[in-house]
C-alpha atoms as a PDB file:
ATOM      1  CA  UNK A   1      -5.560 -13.084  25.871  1.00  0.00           C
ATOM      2  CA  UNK A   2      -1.747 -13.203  26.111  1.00  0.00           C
ATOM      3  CA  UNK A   3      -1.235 -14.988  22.556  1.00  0.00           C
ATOM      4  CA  UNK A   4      -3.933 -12.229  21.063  1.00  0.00           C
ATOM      5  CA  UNK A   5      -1.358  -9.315  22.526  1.00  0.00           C
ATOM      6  CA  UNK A   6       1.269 -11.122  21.897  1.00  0.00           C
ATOM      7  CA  UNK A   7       0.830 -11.223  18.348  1.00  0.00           C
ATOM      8  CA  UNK A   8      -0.002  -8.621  17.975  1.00  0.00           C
ATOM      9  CA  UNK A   9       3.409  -6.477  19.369  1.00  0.00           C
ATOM     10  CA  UNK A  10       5.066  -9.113  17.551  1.00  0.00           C
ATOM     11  CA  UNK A  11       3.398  -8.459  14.162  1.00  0.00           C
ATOM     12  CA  UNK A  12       3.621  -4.282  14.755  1.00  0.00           C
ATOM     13  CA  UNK A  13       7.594  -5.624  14.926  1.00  0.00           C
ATOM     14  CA  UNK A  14       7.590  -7.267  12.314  1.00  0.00           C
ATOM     15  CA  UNK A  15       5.836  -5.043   9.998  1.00  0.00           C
ATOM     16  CA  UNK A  16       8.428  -2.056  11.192  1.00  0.00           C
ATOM     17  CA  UNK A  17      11.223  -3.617  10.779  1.00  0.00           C
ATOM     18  CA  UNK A  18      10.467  -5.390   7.305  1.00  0.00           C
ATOM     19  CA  UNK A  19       9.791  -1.768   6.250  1.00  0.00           C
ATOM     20  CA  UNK A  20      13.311  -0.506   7.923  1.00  0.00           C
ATOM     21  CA  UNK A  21      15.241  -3.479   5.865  1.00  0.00           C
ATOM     22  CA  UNK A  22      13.106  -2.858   2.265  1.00  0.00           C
ATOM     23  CA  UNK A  23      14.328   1.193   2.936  1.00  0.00           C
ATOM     24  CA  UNK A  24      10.428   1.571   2.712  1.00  0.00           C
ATOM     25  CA  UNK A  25       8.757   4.751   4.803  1.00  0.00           C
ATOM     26  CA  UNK A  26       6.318   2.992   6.669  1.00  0.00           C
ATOM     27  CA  UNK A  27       2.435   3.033   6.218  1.00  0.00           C
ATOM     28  CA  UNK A  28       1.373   3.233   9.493  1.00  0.00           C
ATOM     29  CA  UNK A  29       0.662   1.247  12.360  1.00  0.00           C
ATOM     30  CA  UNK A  30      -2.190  -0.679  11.223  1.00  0.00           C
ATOM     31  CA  UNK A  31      -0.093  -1.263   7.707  1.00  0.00           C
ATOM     32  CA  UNK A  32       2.708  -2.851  10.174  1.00  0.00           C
ATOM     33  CA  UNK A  33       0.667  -5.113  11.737  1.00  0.00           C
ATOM     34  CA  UNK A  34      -1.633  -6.163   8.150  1.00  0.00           C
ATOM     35  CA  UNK A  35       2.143  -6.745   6.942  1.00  0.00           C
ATOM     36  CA  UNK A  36       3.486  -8.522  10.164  1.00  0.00           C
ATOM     37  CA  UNK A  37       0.976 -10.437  10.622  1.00  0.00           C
ATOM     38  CA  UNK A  38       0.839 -11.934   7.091  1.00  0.00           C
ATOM     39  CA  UNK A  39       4.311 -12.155   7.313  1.00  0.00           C
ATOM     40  CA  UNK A  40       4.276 -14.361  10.004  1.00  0.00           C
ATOM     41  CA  UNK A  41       1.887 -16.836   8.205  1.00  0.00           C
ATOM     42  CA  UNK A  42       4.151 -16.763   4.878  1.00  0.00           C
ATOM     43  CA  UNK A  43       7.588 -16.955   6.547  1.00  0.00           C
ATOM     44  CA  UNK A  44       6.011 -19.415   8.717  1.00  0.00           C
ATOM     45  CA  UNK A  45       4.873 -21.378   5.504  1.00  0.00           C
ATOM     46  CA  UNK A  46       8.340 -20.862   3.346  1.00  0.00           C
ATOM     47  CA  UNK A  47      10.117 -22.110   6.491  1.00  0.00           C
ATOM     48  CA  UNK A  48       8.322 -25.470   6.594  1.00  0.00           C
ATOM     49  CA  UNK A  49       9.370 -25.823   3.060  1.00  0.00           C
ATOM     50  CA  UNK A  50      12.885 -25.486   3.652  1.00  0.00           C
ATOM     51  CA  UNK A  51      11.991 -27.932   7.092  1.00  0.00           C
ATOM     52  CA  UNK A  52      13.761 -24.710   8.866  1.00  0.00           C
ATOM     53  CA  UNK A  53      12.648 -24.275  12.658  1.00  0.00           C
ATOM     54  CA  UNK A  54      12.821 -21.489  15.206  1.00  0.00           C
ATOM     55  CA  UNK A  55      11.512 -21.780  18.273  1.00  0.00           C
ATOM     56  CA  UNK A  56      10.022 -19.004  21.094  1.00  0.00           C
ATOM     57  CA  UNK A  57       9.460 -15.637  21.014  1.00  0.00           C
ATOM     58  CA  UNK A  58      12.087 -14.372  18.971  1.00  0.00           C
ATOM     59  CA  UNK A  59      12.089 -17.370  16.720  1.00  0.00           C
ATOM     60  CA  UNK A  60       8.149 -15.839  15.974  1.00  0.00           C
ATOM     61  CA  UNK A  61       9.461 -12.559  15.434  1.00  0.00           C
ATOM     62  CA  UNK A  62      12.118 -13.798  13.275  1.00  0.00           C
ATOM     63  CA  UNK A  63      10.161 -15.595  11.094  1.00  0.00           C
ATOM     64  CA  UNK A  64       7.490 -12.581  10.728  1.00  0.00           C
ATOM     65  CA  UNK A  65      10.153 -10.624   9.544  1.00  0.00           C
ATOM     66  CA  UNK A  66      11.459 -13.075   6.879  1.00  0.00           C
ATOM     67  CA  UNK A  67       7.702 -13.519   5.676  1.00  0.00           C
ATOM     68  CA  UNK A  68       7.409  -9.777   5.509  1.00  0.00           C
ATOM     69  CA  UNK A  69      10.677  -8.850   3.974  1.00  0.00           C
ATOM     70  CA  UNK A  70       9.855 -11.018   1.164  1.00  0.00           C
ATOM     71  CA  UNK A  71       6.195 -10.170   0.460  1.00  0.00           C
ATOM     72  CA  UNK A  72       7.412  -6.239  -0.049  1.00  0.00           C
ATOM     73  CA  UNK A  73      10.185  -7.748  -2.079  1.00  0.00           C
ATOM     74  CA  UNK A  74       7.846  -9.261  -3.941  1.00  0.00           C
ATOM     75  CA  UNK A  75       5.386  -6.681  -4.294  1.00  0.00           C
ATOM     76  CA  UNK A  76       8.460  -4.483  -5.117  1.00  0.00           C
ATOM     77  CA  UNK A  77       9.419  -6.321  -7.909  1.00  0.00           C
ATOM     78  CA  UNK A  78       5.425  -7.227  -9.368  1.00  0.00           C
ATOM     79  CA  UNK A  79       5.406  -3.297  -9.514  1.00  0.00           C
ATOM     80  CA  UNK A  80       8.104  -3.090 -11.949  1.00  0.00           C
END
């Protein structure tokens, strides 16, 4: 049950601070963790591309940031 909780502070993080970074108002709490949470499996995924590791808690929260930065980049810019 720890990992469940876990993630899920860690994606509420993530989502909050991807939207402080982007300037973006955020959407809410459950938008934070949608965003965090997906972050977490992209950043996770563009890391292991670039054979880039970080390990623990803060190497999770990290990465879920990265991964959610760039997906409202990206949405950012498909918008335009």
């Amino acid at each position: 049950m720890e990992g469940l909780i876990g993630s899920i502070i860690i994606g509420m993080l993530a989502g909050l601070f991807a939207n402080k970074v982007m300037n973006k108002k955020s959407d809410g709490c459950w938008w934070n963790l949608l965003l965090g949470i997906v972050g977490g499996f992209f950043g996770g995924w563009v890391f292991d591309l670039l054979h880039i590791t970080w390990g623990g808690i803060m190497g999770q929260l990290g990465t879920a940031i990265v991964g959610a930065v760039l997906i409202l980049w990206i949405a950012a810019h498909l918008k335009k």
